[in-house]
Protein backbone atom coordinates (compact mmCIF):
# COMPACT_ATOMS: atom_id res chain seq x y z
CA UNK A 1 0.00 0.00 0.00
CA UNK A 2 2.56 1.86 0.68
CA UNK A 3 4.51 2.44 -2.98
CA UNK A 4 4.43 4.35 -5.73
CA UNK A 5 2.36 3.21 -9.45
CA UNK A 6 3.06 0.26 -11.08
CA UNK A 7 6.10 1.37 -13.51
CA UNK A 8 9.65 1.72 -12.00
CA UNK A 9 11.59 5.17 -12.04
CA UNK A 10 13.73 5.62 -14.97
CA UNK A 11 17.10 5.65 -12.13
CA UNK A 12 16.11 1.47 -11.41
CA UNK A 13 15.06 2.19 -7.95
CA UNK A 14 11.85 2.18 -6.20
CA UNK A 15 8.67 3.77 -6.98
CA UNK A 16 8.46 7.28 -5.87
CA UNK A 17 5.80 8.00 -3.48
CA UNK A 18 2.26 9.67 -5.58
CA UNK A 19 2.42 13.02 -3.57
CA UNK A 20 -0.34 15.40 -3.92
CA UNK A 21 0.47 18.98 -2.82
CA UNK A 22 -2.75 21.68 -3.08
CA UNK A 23 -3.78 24.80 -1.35
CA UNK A 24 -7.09 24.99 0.56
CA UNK A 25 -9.56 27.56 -1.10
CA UNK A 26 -9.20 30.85 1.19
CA UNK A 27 -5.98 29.81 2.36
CA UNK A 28 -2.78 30.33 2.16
CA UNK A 29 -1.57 26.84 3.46
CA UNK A 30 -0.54 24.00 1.29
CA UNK A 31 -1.94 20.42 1.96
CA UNK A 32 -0.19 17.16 1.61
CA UNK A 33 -1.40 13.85 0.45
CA UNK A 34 -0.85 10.22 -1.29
CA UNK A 35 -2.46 9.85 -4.07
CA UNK A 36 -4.85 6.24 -3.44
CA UNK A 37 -6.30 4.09 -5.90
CA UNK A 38 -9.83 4.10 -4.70
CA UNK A 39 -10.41 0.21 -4.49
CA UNK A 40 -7.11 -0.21 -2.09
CA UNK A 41 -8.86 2.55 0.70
CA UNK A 42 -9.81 -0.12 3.15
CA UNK A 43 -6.25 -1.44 2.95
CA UNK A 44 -4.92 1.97 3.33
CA UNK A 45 -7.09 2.33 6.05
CA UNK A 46 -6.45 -0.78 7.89
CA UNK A 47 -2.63 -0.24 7.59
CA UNK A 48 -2.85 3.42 9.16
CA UNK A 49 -5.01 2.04 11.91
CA UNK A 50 -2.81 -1.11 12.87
CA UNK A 51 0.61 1.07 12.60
CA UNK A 52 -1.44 3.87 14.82
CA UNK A 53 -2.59 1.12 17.34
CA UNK A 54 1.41 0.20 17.29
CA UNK A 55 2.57 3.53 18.06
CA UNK A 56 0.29 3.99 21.08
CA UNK A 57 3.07 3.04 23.25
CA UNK A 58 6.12 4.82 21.74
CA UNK A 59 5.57 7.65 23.18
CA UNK A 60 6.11 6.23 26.65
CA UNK A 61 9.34 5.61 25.42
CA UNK A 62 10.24 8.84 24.49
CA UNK A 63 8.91 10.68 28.10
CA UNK A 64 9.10 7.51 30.54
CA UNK A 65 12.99 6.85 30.26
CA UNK A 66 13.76 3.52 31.34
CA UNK A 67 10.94 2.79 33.67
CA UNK A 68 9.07 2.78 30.34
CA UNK A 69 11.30 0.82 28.60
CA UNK A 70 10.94 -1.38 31.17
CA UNK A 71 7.17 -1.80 31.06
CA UNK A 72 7.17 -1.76 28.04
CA UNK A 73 9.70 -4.78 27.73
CA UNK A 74 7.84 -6.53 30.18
CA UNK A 75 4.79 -6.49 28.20
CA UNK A 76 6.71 -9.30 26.14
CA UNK A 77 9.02 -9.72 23.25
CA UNK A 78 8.22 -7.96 19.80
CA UNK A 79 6.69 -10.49 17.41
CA UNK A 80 9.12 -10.95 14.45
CA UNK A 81 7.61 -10.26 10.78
CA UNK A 82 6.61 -12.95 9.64
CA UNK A 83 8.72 -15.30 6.69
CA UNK A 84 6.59 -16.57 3.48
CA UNK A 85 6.34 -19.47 4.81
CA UNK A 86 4.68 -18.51 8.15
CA UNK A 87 2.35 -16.49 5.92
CA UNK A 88 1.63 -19.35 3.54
CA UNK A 89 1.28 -22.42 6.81
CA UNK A 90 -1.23 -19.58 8.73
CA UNK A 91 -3.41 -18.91 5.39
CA UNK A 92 -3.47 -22.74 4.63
CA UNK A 93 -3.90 -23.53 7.95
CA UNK A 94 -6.82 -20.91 7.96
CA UNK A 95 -8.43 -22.08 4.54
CA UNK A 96 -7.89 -26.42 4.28
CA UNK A 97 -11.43 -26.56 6.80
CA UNK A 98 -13.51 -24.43 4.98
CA UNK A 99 -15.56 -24.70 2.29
CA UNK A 100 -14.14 -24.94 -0.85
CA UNK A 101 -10.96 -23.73 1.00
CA UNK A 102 -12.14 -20.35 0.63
CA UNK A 103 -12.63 -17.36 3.08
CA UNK A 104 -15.24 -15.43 1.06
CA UNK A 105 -14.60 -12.64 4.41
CA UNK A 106 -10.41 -12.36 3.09
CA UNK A 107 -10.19 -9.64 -0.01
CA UNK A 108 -6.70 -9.67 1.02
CA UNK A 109 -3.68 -8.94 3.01
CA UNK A 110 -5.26 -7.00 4.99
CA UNK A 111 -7.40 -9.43 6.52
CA UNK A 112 -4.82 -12.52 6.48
CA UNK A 113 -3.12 -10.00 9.07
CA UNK A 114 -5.64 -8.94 11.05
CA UNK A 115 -5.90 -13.18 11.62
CA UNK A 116 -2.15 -14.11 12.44
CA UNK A 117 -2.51 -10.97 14.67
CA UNK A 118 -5.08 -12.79 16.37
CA UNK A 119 -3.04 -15.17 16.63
CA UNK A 120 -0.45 -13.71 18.16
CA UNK A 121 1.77 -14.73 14.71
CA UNK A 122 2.58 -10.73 13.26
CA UNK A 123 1.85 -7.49 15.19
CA UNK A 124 0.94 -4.13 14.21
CA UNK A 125 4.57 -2.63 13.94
CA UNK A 126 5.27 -1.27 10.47
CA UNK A 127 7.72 -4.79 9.54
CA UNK A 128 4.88 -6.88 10.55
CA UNK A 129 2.47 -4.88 8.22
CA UNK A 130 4.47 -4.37 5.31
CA UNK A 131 5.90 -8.62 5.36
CA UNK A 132 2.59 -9.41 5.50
CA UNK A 133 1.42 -7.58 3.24
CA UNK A 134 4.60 -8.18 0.83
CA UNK A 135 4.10 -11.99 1.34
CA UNK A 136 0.30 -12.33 0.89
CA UNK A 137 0.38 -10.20 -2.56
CA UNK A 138 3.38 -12.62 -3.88
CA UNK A 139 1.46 -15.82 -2.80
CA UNK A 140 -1.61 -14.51 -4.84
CA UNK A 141 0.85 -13.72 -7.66
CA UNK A 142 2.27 -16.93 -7.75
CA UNK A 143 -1.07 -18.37 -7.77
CA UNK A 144 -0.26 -20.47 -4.42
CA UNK A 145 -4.15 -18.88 -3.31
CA UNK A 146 -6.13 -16.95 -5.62
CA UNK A 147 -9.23 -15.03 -5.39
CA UNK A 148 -12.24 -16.32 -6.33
CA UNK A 149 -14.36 -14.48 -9.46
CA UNK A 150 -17.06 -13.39 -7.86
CA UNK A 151 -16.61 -12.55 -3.73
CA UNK A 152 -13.12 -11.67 -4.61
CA UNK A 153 -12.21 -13.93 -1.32
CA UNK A 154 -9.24 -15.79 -0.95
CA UNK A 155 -8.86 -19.56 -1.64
CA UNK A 156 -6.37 -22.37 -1.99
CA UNK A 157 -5.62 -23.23 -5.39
């Protein structure tokens, strides 16, 4: 969700970021934004909410010192992001029980990590969100699971 369009930049590199700058009508300030594809707003949505939910204890960090830390710490260890495998055994896992291995309710990444956070498998820092994400899209592209023609839900091939 977090890229750039589909072509690559002339240099070889990554995508550059869509970036819409524009002034507010009266006003004298400039706004910034990303431009979205439309259809990917719920996954834009659910990323911004699961990296805010993440964030909700940096800034104990930041003001608490090492008491914080320490809480913080104590809370447990940070969940790793998760390997293509992990992501492929947790969505087959998921899917081999259900009819026609399908999960009519999974459109996407989105929701495969909302599940193996659940799970207690990926959290909501930015790694976790972005593997997941990576992972999921590149077992639909190599047609390991596939979406199905007319729910758009995810299924085992």
């Amino acid at each position: 969700v977090v890229k750039g369009g589909s072509s690559s930049s002339s240099s070889g590199g990554p995508d550059r970021i869509p970036l819409i700058r524009a002034r507010l009508a009266g006003s004298a300030e400039a706004v910034v934004g990303v431009r979205v594809d439309p259809a990917r707003l719920p996954e834009v949505r659910y990323a911004l909410g699961a990296l805010l939910e993440s964030r909700a204890a940096a800034p104990l960090l930041a003001v608490g010192g090492a008491a914080a830390a320490a809480a913080v710490a104590a809370e447990g260890p940070k969940v790793e992001a998760p390997t293509y495998e992990e992501v492929m055994e947790c969505m087959e896992e998921h899917l081999k029980d259900r009819p026609g291995q399908c999960d009519e309710d999974w459109k996407g990444w989105a929701q495969v990590h909302a599940h193996m956070v659940s799970r207690g498998l990926a959290d909501n820092a930015a790694e976790c969100v972005v593997a997941v994400q990576h992972w999921v899209e590149e077992l639909l592209r190599l047609k390991v699971f596939e979406r199905t023609e007319g729910s758009g839900g995810v299924r085992t091939r």
